[in-house]
PDB file of N, CA and C in Angstrom:
ATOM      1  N   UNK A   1      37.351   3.451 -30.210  1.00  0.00           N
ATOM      2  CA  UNK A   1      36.412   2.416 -29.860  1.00  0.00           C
ATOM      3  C   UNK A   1      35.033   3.066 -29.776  1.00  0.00           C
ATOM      4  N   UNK A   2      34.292   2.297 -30.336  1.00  0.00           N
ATOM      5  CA  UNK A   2      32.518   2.864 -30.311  1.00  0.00           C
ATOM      6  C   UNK A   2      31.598   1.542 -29.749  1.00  0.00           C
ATOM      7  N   UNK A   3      30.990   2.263 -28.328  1.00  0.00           N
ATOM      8  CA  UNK A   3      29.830   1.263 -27.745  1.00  0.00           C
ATOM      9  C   UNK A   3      28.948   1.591 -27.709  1.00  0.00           C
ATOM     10  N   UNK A   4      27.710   0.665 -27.660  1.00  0.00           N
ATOM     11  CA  UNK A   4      26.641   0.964 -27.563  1.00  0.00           C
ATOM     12  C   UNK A   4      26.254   0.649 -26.134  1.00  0.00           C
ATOM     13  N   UNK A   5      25.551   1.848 -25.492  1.00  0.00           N
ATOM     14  CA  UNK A   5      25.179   1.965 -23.751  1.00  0.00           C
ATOM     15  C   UNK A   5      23.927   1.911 -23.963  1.00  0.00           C
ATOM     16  N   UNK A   6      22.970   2.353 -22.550  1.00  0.00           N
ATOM     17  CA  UNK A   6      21.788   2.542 -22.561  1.00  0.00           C
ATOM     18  C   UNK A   6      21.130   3.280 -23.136  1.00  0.00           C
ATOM     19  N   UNK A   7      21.499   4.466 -23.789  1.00  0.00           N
ATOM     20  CA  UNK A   7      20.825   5.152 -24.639  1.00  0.00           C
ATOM     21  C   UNK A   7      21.803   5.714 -26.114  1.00  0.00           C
ATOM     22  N   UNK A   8      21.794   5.049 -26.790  1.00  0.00           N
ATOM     23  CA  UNK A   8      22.668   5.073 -27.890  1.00  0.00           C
ATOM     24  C   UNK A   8      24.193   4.781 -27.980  1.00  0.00           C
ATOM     25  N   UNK A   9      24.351   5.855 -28.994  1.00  0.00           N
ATOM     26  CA  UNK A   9      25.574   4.995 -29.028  1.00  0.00           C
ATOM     27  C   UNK A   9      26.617   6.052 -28.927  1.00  0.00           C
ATOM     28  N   UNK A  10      27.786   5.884 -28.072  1.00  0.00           N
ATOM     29  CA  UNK A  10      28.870   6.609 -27.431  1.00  0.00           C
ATOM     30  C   UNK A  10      29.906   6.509 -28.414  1.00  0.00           C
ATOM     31  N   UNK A  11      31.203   7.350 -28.165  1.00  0.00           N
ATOM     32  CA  UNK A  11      32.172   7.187 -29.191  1.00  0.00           C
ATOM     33  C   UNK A  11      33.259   7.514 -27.499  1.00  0.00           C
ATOM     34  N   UNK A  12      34.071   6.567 -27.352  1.00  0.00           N
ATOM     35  CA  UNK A  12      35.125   6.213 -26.483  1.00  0.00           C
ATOM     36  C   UNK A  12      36.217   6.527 -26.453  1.00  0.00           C
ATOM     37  N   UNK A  13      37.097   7.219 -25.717  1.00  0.00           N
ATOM     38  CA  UNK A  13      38.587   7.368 -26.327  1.00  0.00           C
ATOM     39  C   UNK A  13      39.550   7.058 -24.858  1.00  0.00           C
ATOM     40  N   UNK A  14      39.773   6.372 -24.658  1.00  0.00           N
ATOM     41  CA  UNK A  14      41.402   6.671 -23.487  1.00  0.00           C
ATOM     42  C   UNK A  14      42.495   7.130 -23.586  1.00  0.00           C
ATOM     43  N   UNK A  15      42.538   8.382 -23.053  1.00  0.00           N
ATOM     44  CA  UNK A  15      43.603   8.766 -22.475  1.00  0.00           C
ATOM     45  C   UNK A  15      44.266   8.677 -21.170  1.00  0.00           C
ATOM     46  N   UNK A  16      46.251   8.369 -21.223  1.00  0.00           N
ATOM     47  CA  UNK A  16      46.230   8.334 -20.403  1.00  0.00           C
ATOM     48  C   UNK A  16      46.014   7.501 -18.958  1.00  0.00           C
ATOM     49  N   UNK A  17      45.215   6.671 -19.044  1.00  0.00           N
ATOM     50  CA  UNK A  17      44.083   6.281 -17.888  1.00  0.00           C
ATOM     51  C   UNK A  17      42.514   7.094 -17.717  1.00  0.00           C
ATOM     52  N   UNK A  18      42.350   7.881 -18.214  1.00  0.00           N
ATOM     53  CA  UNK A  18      41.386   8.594 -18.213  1.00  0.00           C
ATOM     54  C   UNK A  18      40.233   7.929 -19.513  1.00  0.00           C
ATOM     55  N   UNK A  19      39.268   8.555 -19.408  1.00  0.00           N
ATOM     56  CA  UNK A  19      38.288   7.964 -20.545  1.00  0.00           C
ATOM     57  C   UNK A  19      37.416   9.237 -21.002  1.00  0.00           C
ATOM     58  N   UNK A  20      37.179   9.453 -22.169  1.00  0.00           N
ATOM     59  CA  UNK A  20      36.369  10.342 -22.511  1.00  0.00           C
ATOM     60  C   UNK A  20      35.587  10.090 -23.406  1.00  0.00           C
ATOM     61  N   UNK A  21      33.590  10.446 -23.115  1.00  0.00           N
ATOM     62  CA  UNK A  21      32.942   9.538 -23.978  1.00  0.00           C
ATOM     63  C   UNK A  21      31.863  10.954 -24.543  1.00  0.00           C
ATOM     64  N   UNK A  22      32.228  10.781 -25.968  1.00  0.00           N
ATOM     65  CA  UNK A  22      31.157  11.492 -26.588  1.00  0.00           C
ATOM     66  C   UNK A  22      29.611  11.034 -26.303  1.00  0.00           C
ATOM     67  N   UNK A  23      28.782  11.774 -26.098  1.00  0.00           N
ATOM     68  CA  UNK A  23      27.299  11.095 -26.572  1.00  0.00           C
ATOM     69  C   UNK A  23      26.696  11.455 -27.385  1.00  0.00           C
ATOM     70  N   UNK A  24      26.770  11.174 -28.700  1.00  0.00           N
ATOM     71  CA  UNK A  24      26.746  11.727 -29.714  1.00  0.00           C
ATOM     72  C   UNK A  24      24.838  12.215 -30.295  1.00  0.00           C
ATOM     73  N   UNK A  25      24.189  11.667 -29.023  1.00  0.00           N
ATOM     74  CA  UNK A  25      22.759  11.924 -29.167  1.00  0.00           C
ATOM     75  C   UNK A  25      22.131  12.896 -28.753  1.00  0.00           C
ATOM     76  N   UNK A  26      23.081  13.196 -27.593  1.00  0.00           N
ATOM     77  CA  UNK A  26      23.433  14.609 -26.524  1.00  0.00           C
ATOM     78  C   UNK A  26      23.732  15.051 -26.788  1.00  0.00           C
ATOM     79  N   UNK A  27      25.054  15.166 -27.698  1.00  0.00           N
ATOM     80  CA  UNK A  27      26.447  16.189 -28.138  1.00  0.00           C
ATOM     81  C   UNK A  27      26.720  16.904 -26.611  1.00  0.00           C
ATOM     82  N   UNK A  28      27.125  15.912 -25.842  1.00  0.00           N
ATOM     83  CA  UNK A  28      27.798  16.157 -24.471  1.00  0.00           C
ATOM     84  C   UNK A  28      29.084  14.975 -24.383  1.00  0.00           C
ATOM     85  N   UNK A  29      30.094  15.847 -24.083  1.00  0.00           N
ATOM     86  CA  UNK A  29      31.435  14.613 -23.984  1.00  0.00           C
ATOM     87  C   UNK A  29      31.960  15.024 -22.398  1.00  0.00           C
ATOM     88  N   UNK A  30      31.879  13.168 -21.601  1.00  0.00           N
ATOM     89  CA  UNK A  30      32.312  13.342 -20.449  1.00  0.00           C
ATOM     90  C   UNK A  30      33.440  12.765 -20.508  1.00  0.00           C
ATOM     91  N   UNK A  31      34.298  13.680 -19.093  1.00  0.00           N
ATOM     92  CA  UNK A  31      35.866  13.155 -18.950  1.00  0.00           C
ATOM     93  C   UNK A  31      35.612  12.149 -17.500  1.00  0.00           C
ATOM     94  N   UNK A  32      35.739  10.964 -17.994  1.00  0.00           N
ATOM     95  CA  UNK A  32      36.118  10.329 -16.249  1.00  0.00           C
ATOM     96  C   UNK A  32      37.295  10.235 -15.672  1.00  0.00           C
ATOM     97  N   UNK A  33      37.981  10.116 -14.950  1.00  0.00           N
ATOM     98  CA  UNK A  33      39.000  10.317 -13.928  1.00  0.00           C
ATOM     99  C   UNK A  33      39.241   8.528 -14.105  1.00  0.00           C
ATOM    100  N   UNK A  34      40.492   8.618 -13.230  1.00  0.00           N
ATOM    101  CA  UNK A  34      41.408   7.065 -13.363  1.00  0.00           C
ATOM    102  C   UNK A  34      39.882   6.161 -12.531  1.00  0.00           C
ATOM    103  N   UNK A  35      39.634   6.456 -11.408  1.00  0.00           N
ATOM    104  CA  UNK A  35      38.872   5.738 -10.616  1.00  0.00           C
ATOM    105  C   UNK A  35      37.755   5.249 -11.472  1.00  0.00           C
ATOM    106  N   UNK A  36      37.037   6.730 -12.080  1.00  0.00           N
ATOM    107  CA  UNK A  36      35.389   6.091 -12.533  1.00  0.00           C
ATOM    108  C   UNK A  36      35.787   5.568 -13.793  1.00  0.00           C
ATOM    109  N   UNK A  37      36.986   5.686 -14.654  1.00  0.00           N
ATOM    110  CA  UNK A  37      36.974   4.632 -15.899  1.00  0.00           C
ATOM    111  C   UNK A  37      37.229   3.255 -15.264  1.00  0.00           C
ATOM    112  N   UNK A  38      37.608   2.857 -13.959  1.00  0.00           N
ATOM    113  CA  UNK A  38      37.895   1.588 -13.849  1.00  0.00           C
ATOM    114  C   UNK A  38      37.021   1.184 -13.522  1.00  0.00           C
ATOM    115  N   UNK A  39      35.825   1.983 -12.850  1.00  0.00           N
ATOM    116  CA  UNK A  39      34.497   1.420 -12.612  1.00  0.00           C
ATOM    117  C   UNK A  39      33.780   1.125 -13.526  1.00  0.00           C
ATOM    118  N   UNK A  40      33.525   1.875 -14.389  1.00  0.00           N
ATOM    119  CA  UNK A  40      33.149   2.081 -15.728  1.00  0.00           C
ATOM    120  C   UNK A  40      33.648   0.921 -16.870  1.00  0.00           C
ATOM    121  N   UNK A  41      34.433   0.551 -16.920  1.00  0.00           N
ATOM    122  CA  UNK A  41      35.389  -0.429 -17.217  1.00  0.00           C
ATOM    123  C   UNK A  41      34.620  -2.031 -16.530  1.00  0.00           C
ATOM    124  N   UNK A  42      35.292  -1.962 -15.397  1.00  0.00           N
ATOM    125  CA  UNK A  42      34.194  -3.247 -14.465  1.00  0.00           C
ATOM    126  C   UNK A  42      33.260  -3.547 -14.781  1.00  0.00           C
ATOM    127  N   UNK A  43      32.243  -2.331 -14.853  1.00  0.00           N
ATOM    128  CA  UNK A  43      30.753  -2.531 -15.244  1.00  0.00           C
ATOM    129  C   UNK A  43      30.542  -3.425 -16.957  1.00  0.00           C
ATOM    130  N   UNK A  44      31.440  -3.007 -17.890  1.00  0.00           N
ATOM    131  CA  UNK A  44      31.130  -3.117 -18.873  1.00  0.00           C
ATOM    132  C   UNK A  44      31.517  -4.480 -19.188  1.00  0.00           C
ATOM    133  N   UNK A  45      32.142  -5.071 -18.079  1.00  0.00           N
ATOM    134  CA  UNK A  45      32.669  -6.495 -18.320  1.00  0.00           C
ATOM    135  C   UNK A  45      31.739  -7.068 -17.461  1.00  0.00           C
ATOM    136  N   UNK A  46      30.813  -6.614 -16.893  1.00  0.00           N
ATOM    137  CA  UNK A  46      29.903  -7.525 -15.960  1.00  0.00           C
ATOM    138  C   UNK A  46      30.051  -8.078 -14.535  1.00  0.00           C
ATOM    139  N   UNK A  47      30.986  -7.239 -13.882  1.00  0.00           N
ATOM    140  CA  UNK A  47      31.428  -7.624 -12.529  1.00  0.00           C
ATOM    141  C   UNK A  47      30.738  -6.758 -11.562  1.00  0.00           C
ATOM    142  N   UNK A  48      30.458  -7.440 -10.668  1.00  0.00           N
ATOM    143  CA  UNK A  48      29.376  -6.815  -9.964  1.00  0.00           C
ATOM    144  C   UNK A  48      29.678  -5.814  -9.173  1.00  0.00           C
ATOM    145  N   UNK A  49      29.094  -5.038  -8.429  1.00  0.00           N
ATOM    146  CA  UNK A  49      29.793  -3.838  -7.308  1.00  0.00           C
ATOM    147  C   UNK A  49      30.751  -4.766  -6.062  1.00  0.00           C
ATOM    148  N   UNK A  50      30.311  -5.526  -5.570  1.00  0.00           N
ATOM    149  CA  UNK A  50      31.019  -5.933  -4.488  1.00  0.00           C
ATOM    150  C   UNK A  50      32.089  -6.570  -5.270  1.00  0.00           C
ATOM    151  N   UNK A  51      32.415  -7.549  -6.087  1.00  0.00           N
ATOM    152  CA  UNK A  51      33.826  -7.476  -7.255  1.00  0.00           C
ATOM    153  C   UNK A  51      34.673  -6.165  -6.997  1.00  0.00           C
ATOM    154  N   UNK A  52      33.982  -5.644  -7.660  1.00  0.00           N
ATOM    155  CA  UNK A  52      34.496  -3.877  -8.311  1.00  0.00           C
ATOM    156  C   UNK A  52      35.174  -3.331  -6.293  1.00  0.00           C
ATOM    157  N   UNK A  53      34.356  -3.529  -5.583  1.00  0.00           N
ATOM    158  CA  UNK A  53      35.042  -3.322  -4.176  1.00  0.00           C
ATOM    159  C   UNK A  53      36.114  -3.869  -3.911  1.00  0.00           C
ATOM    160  N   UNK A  54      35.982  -5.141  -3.799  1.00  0.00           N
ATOM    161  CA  UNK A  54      37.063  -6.033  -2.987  1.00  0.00           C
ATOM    162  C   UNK A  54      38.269  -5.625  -3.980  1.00  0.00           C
ATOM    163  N   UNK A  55      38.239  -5.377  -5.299  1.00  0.00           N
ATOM    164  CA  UNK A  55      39.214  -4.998  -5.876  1.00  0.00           C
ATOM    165  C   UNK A  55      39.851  -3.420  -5.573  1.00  0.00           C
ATOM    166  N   UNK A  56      39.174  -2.702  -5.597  1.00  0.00           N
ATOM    167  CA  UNK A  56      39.548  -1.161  -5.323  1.00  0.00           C
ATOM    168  C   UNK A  56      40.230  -1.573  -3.562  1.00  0.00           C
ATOM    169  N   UNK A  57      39.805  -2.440  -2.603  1.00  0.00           N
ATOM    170  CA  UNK A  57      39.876  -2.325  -1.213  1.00  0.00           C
ATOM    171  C   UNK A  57      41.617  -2.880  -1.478  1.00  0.00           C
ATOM    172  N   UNK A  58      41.958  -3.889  -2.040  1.00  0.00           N
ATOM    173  CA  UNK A  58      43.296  -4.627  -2.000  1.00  0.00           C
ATOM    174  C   UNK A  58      44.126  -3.333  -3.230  1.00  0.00           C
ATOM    175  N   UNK A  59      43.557  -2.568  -3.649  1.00  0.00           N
ATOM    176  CA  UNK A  59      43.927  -1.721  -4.694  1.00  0.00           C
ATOM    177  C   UNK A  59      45.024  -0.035  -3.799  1.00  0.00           C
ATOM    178  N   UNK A  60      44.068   0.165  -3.395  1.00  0.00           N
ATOM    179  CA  UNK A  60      43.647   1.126  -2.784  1.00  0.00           C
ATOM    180  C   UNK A  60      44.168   1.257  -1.228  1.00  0.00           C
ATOM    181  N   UNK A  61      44.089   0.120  -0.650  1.00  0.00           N
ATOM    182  CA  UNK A  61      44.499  -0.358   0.679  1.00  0.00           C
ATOM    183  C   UNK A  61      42.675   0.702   1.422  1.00  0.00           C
ATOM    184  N   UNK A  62      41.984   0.063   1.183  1.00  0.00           N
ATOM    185  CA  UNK A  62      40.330   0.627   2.336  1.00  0.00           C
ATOM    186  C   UNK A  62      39.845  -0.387   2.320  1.00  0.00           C
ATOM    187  N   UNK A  63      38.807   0.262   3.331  1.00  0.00           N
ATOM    188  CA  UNK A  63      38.334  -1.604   3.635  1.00  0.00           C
ATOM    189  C   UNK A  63      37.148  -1.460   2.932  1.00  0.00           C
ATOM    190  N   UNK A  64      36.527  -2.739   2.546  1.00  0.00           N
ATOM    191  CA  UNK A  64      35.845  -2.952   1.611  1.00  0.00           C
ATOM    192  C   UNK A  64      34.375  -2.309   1.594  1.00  0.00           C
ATOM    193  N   UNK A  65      34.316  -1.360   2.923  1.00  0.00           N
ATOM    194  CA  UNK A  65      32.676  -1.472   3.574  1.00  0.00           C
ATOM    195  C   UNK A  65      32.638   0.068   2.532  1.00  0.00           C
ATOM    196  N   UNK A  66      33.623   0.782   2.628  1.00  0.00           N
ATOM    197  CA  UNK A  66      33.885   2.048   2.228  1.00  0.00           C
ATOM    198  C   UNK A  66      34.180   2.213   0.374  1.00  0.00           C
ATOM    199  N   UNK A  67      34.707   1.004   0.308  1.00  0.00           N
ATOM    200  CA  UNK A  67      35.124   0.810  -1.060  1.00  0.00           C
ATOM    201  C   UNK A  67      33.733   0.624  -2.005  1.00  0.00           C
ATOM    202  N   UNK A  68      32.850  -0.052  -1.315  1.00  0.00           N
ATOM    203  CA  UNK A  68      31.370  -0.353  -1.675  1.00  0.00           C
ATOM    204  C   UNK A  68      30.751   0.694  -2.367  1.00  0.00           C
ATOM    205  N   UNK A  69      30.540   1.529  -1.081  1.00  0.00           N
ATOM    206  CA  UNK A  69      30.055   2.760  -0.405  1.00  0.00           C
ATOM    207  C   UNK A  69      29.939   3.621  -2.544  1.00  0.00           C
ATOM    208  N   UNK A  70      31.476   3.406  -2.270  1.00  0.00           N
ATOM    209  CA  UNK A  70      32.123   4.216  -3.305  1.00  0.00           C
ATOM    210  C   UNK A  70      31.941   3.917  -4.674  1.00  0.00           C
ATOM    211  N   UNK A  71      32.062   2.721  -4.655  1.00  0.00           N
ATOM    212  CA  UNK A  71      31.851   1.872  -6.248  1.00  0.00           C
ATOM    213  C   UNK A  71      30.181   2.142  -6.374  1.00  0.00           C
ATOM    214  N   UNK A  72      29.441   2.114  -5.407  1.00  0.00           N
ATOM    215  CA  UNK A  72      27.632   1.928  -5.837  1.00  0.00           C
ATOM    216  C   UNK A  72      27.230   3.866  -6.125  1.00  0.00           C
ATOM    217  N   UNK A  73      28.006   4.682  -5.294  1.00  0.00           N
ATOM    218  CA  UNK A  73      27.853   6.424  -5.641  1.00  0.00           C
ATOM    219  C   UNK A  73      27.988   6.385  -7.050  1.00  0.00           C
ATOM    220  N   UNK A  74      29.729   5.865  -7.311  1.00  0.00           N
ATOM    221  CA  UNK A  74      30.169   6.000  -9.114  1.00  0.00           C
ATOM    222  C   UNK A  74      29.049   5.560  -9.865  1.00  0.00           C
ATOM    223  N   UNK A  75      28.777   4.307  -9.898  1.00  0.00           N
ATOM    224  CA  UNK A  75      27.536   3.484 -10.551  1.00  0.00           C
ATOM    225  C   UNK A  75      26.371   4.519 -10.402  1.00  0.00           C
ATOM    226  N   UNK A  76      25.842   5.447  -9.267  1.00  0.00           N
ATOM    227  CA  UNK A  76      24.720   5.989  -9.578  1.00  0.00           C
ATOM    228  C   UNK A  76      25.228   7.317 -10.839  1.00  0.00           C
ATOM    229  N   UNK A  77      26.069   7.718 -10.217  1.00  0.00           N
ATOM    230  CA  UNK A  77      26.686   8.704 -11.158  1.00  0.00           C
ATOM    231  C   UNK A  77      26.620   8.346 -12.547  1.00  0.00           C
ATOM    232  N   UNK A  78      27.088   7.081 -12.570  1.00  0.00           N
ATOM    233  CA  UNK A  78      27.393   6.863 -14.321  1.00  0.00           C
ATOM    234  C   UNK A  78      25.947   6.975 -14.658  1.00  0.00           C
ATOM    235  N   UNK A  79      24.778   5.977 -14.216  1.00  0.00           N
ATOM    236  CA  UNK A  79      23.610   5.860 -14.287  1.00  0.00           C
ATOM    237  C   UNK A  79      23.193   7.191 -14.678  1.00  0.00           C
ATOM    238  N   UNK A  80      23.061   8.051 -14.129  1.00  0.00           N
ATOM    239  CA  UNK A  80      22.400   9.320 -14.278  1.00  0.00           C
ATOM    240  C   UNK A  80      22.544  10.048 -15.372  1.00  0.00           C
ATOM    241  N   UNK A  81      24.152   9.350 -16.002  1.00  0.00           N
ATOM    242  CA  UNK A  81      24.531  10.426 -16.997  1.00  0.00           C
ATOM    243  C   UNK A  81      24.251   9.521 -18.442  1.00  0.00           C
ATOM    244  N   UNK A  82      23.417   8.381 -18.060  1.00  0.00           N
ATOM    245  CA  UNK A  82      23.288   7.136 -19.166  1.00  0.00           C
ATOM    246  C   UNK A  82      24.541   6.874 -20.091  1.00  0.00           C
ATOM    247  N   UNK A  83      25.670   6.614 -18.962  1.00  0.00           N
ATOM    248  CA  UNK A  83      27.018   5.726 -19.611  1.00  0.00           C
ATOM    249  C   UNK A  83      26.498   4.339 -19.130  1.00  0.00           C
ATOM    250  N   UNK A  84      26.165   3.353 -18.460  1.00  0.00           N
ATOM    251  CA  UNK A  84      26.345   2.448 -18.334  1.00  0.00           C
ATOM    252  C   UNK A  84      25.348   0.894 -19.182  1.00  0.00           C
ATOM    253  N   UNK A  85      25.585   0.379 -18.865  1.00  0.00           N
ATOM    254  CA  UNK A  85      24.967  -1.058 -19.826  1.00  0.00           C
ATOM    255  C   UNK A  85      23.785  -1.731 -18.767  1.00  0.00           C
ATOM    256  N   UNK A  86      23.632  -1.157 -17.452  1.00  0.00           N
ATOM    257  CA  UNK A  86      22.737  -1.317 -16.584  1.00  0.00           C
ATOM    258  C   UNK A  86      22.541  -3.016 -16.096  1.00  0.00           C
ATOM    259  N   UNK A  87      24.050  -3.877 -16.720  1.00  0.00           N
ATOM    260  CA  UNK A  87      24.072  -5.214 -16.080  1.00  0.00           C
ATOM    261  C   UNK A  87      23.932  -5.062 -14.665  1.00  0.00           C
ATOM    262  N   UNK A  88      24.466  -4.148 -13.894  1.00  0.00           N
ATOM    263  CA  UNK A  88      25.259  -4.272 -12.745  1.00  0.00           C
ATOM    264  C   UNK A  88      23.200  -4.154 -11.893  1.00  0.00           C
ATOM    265  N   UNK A  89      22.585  -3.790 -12.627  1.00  0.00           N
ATOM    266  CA  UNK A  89      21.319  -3.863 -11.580  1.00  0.00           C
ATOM    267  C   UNK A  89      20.631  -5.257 -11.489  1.00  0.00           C
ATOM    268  N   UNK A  90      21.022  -6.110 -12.430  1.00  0.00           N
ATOM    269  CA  UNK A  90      20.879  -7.247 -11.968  1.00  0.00           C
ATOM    270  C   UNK A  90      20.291  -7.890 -10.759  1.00  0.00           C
ATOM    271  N   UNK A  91      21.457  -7.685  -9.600  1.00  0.00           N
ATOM    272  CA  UNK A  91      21.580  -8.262  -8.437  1.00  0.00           C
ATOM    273  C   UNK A  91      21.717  -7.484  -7.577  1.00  0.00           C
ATOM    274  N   UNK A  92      21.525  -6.154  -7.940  1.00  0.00           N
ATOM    275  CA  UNK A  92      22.061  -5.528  -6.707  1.00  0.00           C
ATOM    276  C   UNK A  92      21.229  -3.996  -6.889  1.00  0.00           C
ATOM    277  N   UNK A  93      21.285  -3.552  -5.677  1.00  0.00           N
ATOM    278  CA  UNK A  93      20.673  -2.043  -5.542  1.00  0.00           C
ATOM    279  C   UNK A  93      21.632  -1.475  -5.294  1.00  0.00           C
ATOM    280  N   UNK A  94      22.163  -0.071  -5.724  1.00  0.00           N
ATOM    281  CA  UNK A  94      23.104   0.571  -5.031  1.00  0.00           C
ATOM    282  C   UNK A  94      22.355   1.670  -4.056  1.00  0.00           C
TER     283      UNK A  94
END
């Protein structure tokens, strides 16, 4: 699978549960873990952080204040490394 993110265009692969994304503009390939591909995942379908919480909280069994906490860190993370599609700033600050 090949998407186009915020700064070009990525080349996608899942493994596993895991996700690994070339950046082929970078020539840097990141491995995400089960958690940040599902965030990562969320994001790319347009669901917002508090979504992406309440789901990890009934997921996960945490309560949602922590689950937040957690989903808006990942989101800065992805941000930083320009994987994401930057819907999720929309409505929300992390």
């Amino acid at each position: 699978m090949t998407v186009d993110c915020q700064e070009g265009a990525l080349v996608v692969r899942e493994v596993d549960g895991e996700t690994l994304i070339l950046d082929t503009e970078k020539n840097l390939v990141h491995q995400l873990n089960r958690t940040a591909t599902l965030v990562w995942r969320m994001e790319r379908e347009g669901l917002a952080p508090e979504t992406m919480a309440a789901a990890f909280a009934q997921d996960f069994e945490v309560d949602e204040h922590h689950a937040l906490e957690d989903v808006r860190a990942a989101l800065r993370k992805l941000e930083s490394l320009s994987l994401l599609s930057m819907r999720w700033r929309a409505g929300d600050t992390p």
